[in-house]
N, C-alpha and C. Protein backbone atom coordinates (compact mmCIF):
# COMPACT_ATOMS: atom_id res chain seq x y z
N UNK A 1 107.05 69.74 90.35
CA UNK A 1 106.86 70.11 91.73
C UNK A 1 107.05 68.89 92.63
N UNK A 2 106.48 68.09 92.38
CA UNK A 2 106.76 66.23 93.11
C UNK A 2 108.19 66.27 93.11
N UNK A 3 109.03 66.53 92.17
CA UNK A 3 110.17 66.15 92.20
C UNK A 3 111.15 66.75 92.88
N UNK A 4 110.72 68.02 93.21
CA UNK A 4 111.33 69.24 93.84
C UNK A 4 111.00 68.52 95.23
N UNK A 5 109.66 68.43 95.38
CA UNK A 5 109.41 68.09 96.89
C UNK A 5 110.24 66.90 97.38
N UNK A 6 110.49 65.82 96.31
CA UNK A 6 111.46 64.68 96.79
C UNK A 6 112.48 64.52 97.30
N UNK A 7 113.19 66.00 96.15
CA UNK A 7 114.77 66.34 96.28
C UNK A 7 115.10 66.76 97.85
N UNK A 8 113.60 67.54 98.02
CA UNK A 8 114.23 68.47 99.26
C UNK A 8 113.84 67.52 100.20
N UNK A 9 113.17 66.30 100.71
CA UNK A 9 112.91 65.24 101.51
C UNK A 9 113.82 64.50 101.75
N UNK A 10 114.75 64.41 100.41
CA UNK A 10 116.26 63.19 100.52
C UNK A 10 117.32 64.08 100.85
N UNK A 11 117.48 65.45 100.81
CA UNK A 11 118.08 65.91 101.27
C UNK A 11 118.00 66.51 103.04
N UNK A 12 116.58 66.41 103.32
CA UNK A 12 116.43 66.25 104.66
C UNK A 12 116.79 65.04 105.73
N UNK A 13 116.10 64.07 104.53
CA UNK A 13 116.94 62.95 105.26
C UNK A 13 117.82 62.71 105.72
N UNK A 14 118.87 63.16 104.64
CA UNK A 14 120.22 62.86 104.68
C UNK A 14 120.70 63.94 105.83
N UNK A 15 120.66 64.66 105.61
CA UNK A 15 121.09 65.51 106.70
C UNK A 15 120.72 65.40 108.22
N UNK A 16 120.05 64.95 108.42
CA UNK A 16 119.17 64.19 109.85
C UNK A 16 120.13 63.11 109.99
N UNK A 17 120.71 62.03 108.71
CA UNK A 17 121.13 60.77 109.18
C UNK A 17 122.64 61.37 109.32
N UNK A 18 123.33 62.49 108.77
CA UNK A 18 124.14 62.68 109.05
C UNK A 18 124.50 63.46 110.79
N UNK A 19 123.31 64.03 111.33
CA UNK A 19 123.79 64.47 112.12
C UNK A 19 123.61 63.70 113.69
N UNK A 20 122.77 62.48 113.17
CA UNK A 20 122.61 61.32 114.47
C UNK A 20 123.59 60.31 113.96
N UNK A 21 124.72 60.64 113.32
CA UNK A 21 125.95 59.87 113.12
C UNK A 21 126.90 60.64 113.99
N UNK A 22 126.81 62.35 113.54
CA UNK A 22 127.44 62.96 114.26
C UNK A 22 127.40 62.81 115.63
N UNK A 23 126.12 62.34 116.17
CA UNK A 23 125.87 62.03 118.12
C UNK A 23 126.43 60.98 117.93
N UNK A 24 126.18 59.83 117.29
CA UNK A 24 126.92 58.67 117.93
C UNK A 24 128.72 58.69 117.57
N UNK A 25 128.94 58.96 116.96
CA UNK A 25 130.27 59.12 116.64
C UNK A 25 130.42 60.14 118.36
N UNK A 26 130.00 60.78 118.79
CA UNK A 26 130.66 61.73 119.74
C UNK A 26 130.04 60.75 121.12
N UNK A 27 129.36 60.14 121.14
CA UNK A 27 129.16 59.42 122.33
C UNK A 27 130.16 58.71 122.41
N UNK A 28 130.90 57.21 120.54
CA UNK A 28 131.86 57.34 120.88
C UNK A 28 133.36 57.56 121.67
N UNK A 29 133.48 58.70 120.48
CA UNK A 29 134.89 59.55 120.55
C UNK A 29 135.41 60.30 121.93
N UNK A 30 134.07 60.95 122.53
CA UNK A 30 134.17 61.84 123.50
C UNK A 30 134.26 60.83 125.02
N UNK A 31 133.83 59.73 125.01
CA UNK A 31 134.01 58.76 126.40
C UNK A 31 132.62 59.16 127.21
N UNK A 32 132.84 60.28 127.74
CA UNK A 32 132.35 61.25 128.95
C UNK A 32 130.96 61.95 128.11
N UNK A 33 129.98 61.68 128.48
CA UNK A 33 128.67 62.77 127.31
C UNK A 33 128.19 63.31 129.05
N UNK A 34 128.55 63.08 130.19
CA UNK A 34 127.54 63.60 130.81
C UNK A 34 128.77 64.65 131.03
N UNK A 35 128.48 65.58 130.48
CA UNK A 35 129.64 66.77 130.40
C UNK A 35 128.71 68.23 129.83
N UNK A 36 129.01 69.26 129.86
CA UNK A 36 128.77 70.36 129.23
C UNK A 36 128.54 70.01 128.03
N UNK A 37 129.84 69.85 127.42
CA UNK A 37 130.29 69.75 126.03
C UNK A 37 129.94 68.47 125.17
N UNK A 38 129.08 67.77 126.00
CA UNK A 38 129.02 66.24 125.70
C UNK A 38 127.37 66.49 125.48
N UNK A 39 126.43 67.23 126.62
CA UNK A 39 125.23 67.23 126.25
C UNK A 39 125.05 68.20 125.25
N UNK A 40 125.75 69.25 125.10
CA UNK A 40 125.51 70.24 124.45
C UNK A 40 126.32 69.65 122.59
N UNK A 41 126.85 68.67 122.42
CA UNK A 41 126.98 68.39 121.15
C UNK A 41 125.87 66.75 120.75
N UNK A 42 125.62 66.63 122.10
CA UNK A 42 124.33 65.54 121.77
C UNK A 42 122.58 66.06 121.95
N UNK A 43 122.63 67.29 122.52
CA UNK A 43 121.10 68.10 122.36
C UNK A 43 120.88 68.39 121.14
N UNK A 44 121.55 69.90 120.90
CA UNK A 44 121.62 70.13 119.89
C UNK A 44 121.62 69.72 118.32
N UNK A 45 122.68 68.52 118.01
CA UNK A 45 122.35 67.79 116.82
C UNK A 45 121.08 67.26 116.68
N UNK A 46 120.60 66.39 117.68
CA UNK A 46 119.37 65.66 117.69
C UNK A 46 118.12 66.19 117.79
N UNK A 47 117.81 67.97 117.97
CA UNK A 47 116.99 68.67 117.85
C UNK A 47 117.16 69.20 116.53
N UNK A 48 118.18 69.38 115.92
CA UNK A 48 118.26 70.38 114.57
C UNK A 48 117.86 68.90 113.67
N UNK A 49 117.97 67.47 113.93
CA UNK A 49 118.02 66.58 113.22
C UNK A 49 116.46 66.23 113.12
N UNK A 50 115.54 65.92 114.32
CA UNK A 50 114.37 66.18 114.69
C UNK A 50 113.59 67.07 113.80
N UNK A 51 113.99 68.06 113.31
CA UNK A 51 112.90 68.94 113.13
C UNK A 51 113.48 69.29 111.43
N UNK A 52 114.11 68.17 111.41
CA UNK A 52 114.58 68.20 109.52
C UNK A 52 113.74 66.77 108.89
N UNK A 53 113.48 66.07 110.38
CA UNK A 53 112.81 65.14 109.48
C UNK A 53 111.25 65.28 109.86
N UNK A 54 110.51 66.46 110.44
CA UNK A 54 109.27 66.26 110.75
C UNK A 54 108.59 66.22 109.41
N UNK A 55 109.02 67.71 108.19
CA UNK A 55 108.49 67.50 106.99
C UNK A 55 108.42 66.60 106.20
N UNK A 56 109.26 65.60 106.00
CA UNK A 56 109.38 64.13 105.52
C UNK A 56 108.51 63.42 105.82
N UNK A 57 108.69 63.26 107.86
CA UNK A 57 107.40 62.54 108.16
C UNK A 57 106.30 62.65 107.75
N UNK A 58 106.09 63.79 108.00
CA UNK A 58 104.41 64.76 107.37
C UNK A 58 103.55 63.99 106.59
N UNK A 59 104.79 64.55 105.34
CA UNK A 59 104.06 63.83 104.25
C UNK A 59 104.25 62.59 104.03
N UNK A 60 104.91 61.55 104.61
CA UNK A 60 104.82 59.90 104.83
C UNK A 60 103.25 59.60 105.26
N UNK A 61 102.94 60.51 106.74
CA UNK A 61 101.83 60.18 107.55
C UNK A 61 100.81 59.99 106.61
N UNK A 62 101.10 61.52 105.80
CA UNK A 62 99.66 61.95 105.27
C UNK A 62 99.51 60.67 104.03
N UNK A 63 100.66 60.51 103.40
CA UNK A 63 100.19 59.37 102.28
C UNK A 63 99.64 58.54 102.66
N UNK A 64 99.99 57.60 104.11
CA UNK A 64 99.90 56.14 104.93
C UNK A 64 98.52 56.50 105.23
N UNK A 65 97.99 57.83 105.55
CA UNK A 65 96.64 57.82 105.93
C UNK A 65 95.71 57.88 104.83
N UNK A 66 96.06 58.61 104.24
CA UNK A 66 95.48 58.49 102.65
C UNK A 66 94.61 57.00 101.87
N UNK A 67 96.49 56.63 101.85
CA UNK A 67 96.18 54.20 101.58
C UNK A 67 94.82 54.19 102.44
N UNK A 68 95.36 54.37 103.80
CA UNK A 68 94.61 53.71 105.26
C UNK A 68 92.89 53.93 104.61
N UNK A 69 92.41 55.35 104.33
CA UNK A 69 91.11 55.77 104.32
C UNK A 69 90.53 55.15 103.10
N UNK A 70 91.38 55.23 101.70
CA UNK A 70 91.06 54.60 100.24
C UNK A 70 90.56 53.13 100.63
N UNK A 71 91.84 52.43 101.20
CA UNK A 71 91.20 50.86 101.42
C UNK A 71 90.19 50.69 102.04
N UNK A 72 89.63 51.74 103.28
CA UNK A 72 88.65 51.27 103.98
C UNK A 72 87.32 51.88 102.95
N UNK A 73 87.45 52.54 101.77
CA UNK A 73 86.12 52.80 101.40
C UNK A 73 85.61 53.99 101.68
N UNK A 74 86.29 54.84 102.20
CA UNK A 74 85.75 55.99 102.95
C UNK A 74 86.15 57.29 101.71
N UNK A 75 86.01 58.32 101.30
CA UNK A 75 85.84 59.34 100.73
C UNK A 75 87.35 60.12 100.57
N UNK A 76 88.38 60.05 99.90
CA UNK A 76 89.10 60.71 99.60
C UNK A 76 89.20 62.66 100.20
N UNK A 77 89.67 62.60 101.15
CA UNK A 77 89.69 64.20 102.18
C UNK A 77 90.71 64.57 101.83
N UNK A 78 90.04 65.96 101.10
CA UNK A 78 90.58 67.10 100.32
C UNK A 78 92.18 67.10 101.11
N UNK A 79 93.15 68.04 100.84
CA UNK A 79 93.83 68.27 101.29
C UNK A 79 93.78 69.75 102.26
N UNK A 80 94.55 69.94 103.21
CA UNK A 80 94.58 71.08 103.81
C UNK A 80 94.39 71.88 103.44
N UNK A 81 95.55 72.46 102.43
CA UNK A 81 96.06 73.58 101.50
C UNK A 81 94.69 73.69 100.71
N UNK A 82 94.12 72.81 100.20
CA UNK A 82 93.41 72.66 99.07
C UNK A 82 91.53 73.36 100.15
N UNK A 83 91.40 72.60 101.32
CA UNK A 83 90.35 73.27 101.54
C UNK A 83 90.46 74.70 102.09
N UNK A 84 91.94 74.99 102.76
CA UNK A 84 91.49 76.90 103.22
C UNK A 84 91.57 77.76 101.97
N UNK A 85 92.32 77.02 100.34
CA UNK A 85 91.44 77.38 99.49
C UNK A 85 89.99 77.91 99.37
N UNK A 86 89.84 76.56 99.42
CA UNK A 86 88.27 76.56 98.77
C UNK A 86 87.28 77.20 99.45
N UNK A 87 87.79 77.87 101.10
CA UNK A 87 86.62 77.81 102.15
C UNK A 87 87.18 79.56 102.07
N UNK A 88 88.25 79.84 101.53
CA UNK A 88 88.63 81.16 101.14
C UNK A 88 87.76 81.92 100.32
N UNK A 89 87.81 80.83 98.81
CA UNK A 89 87.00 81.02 97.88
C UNK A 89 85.60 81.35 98.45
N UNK A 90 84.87 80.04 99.14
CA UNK A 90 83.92 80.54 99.38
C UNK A 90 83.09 81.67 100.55
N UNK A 91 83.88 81.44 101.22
CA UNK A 91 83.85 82.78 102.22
C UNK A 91 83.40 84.50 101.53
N UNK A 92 82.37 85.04 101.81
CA UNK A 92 81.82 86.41 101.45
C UNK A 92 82.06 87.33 102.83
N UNK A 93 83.08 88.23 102.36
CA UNK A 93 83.18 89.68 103.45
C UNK A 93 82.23 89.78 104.10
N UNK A 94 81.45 90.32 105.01
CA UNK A 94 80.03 91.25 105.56
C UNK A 94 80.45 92.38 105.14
N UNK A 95 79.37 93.36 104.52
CA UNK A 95 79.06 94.32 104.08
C UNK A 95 79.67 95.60 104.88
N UNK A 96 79.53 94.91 106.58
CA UNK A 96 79.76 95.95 107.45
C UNK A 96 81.69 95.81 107.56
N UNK A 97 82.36 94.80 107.28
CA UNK A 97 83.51 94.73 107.08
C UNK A 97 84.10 95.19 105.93
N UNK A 98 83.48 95.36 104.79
CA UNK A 98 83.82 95.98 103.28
C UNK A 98 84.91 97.51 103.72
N UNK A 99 85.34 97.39 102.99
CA UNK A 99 86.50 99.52 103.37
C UNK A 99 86.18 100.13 102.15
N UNK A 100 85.42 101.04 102.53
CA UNK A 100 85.29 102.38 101.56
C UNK A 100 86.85 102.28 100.67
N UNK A 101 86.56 102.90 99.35
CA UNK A 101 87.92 103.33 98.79
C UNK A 101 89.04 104.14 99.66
N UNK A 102 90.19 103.98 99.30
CA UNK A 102 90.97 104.38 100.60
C UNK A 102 91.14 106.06 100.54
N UNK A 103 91.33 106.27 101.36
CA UNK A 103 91.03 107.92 101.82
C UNK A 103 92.62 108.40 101.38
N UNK A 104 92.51 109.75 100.89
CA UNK A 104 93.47 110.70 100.60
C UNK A 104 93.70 111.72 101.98
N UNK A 105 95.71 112.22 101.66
CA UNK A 105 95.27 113.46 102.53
C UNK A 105 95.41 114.51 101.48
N UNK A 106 95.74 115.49 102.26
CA UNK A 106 95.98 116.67 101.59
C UNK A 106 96.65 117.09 100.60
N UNK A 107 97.82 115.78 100.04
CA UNK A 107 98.74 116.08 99.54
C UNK A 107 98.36 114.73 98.06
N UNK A 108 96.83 114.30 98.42
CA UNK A 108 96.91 113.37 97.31
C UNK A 108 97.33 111.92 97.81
N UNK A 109 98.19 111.33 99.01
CA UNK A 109 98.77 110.38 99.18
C UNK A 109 97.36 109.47 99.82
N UNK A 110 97.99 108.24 99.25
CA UNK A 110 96.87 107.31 100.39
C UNK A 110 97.07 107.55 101.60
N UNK A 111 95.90 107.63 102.69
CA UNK A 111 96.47 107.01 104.25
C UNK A 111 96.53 105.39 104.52
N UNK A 112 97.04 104.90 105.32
CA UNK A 112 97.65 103.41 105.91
C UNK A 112 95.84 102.96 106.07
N UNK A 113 95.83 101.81 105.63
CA UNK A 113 94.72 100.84 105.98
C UNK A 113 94.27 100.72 107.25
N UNK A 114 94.98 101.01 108.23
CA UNK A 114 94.72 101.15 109.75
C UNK A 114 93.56 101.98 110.04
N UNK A 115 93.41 103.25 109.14
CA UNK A 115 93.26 104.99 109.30
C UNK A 115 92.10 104.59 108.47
N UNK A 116 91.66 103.73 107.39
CA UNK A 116 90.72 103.75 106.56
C UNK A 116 89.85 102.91 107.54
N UNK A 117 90.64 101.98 107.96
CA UNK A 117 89.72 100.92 108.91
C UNK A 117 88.75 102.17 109.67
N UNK A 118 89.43 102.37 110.50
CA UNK A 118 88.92 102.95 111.72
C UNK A 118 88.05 103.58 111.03
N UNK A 119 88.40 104.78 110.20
CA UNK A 119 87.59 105.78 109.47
C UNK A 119 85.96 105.07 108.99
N UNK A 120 85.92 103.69 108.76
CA UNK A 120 85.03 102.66 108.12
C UNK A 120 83.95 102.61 109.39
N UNK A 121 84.77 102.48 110.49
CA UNK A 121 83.71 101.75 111.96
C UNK A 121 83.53 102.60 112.21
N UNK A 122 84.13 104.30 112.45
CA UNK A 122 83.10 105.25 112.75
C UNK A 122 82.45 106.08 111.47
N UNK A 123 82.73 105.35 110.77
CA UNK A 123 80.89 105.87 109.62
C UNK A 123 80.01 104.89 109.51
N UNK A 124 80.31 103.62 109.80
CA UNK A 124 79.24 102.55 109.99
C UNK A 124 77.91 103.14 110.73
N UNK A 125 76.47 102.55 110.54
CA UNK A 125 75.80 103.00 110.81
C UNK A 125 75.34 102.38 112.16
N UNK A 126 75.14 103.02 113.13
CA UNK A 126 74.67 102.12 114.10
C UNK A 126 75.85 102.30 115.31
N UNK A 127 76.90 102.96 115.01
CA UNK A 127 78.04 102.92 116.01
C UNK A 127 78.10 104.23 116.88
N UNK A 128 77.32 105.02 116.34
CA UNK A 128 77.14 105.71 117.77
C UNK A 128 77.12 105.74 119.09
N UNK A 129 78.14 106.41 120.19
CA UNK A 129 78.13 106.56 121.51
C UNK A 129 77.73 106.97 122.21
């Protein structure tokens, strides 16, 4: 999985460095960038290039902060992914949110979870109008 994640980081890279070659090569080639065709091939690359290397960054930040917190002594913090896990895990429904088994119609078929919902809040106790 590390390695997968690497592949697809050097291949982000690369593709980012290829396409802020592509702007300067056209600032270059083209003379004129304050043009239609001049901003619109120097926006564009440098936004699609931008947002190929945010995931790279990401996980640069997160390592550099990682070092940063280890050296100072401070407590190793779980990862993201790893605590809406755990806070998943530990998280318990309310009783009053639980759904009855799902309701049949006439023909045997389930109804849509929508129809059970609702069906749930007006048999709840206490919801009277």
């Amino acid at each position: 999985m590390k390695n997968e994640q690497r592949l697809l980081n050097l291949i982000c890279v690369i593709a980012a460095l290829g396409l802020f070659a592509f702007v300067a090569y056209n600032f270059i080639a083209a003379g004129a960038v304050i043009s239609t065709d001049g901003l619109f091939f120097t926006v564009v690359p440098v936004v699609i290039a931008l947002s190929l290397l945010a995931m790279p960054a990401q996980e640069f930040l997160a390592e550099r902060l990682e070092k940063r917190r280890i050296a100072r002594g401070e407590e190793a913090k779980p990862s993201v992914a790893a605590a809406k896990q755990a806070a998943r895990a530990a998280s318990t429904v309310p009783p009053a949110l639980k759904l009855p088994p799902a309701l049949k119609d006439t023909r045997g078929r389930a109804l849509p979870p929508d129809v059970n919902r609702m069906v749930a809040e007006m048999n709840r106790p206490g919801s009277e109008q």
